[in-house]
Each structure stands twice: as C-alpha cells, then as structure tokens.
C-alpha atoms as a PDB file:
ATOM      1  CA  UNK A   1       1.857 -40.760  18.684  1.00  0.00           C
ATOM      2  CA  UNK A   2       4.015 -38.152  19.629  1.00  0.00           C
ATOM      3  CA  UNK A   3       4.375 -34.229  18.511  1.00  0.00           C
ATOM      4  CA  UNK A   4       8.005 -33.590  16.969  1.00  0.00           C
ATOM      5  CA  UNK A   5      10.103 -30.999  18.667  1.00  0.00           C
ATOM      6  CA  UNK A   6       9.890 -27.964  17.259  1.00  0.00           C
ATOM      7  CA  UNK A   7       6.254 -28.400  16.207  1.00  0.00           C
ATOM      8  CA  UNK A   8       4.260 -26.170  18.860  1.00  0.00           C
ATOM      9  CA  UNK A   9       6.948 -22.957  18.388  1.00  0.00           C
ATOM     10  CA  UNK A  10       6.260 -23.507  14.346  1.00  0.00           C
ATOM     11  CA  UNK A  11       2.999 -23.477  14.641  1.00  0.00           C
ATOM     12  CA  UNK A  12       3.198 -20.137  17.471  1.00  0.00           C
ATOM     13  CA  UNK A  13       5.259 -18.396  14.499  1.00  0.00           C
ATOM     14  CA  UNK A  14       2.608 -19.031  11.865  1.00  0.00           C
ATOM     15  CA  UNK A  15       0.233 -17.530  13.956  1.00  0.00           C
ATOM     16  CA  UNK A  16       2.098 -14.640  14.557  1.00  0.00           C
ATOM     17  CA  UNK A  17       2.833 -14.145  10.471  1.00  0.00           C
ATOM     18  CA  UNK A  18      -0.847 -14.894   9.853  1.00  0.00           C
ATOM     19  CA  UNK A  19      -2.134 -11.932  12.276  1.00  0.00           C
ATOM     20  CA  UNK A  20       0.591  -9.879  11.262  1.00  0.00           C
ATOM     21  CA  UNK A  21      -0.287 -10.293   7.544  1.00  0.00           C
ATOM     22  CA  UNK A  22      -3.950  -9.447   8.007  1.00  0.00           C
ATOM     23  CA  UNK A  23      -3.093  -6.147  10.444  1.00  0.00           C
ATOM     24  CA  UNK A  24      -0.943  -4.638   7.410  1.00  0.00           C
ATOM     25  CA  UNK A  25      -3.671  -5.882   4.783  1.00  0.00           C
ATOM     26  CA  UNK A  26      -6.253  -3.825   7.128  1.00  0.00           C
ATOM     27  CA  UNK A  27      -3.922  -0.744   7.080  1.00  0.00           C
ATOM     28  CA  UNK A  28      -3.339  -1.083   3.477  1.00  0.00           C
ATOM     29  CA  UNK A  29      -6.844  -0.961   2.858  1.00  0.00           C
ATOM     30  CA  UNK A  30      -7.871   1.749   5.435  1.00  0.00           C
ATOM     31  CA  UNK A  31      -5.366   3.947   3.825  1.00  0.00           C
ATOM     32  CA  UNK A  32      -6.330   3.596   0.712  1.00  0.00           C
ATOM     33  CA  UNK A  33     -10.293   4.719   1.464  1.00  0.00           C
ATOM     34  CA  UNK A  34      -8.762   7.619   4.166  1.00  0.00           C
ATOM     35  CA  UNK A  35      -6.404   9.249   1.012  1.00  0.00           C
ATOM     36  CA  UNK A  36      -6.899  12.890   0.766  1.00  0.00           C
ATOM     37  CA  UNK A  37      -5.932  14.158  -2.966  1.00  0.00           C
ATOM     38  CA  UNK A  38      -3.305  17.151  -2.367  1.00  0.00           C
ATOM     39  CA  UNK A  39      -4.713  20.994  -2.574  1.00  0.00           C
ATOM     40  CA  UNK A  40      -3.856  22.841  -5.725  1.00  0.00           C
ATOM     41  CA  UNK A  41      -3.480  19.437  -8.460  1.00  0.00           C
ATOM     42  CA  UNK A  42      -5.916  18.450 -10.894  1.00  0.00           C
ATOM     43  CA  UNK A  43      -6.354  15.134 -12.940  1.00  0.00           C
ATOM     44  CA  UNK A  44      -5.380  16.787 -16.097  1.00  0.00           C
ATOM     45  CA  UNK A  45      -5.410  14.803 -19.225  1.00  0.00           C
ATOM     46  CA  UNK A  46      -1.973  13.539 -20.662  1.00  0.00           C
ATOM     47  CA  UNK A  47      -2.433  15.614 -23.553  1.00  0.00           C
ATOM     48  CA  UNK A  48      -2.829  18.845 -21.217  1.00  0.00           C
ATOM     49  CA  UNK A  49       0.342  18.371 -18.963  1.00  0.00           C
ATOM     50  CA  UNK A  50       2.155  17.920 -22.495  1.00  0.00           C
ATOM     51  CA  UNK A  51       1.034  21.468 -23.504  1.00  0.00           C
ATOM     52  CA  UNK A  52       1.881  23.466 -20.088  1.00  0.00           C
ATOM     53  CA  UNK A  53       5.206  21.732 -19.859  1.00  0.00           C
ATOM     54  CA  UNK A  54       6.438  22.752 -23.328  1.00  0.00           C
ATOM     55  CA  UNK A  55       4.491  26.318 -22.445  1.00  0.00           C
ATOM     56  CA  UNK A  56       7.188  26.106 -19.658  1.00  0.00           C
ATOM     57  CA  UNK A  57       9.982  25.117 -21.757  1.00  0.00           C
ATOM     58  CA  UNK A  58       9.137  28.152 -24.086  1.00  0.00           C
ATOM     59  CA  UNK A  59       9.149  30.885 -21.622  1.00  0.00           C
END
C-alpha cells in the first residue's frame, strides 16, 4: 500500500482552505453583531422616503 505523490501537499492545502474558510465565516459573523447603525438615519417606511424625496423635488 503506498500513498500517491502528491497526496500529503493535497491534503496540507485542504487544511489550509478549511481554516481559512472558518476564520472569514468568524469575521463575517462578528461583524455582523459589532455593526453600529450610522448617526443621523432612521428606518423610515418606504412610503415616507417617497414623500420627502418628491418634497425635495418640489422645492
């Protein structure tokens, strides 16, 4: 029984992709609970933005 060549640097690379994949899953997630919403902006309704953009367009 014998390992094929090119079977213990295939197997180095997956582990390198594997760790890799769950270090920017981590960030993803750590950034997404750390978001800060921005000063001054409110979750205004659709119906809202409508009206102070055509306010806008008026003046």
């Amino acid at each position: 029984m014998s390992i094929q060549q090119g079977s213990f640097e295939l197997a180095i690379f997956g582990v390198i992709f594997f760790a890799l994949q769950l270090w920017w899953i981590k960030m993803i997630v750590k950034n997404g609970q750390e978001q800060e919403v921005v000063a001054g902006t409110t979750k205004d309704s659709l119906a809202e933005q409508k009206k102070r953009l055509e306010a806008l367009l008026r003046k």
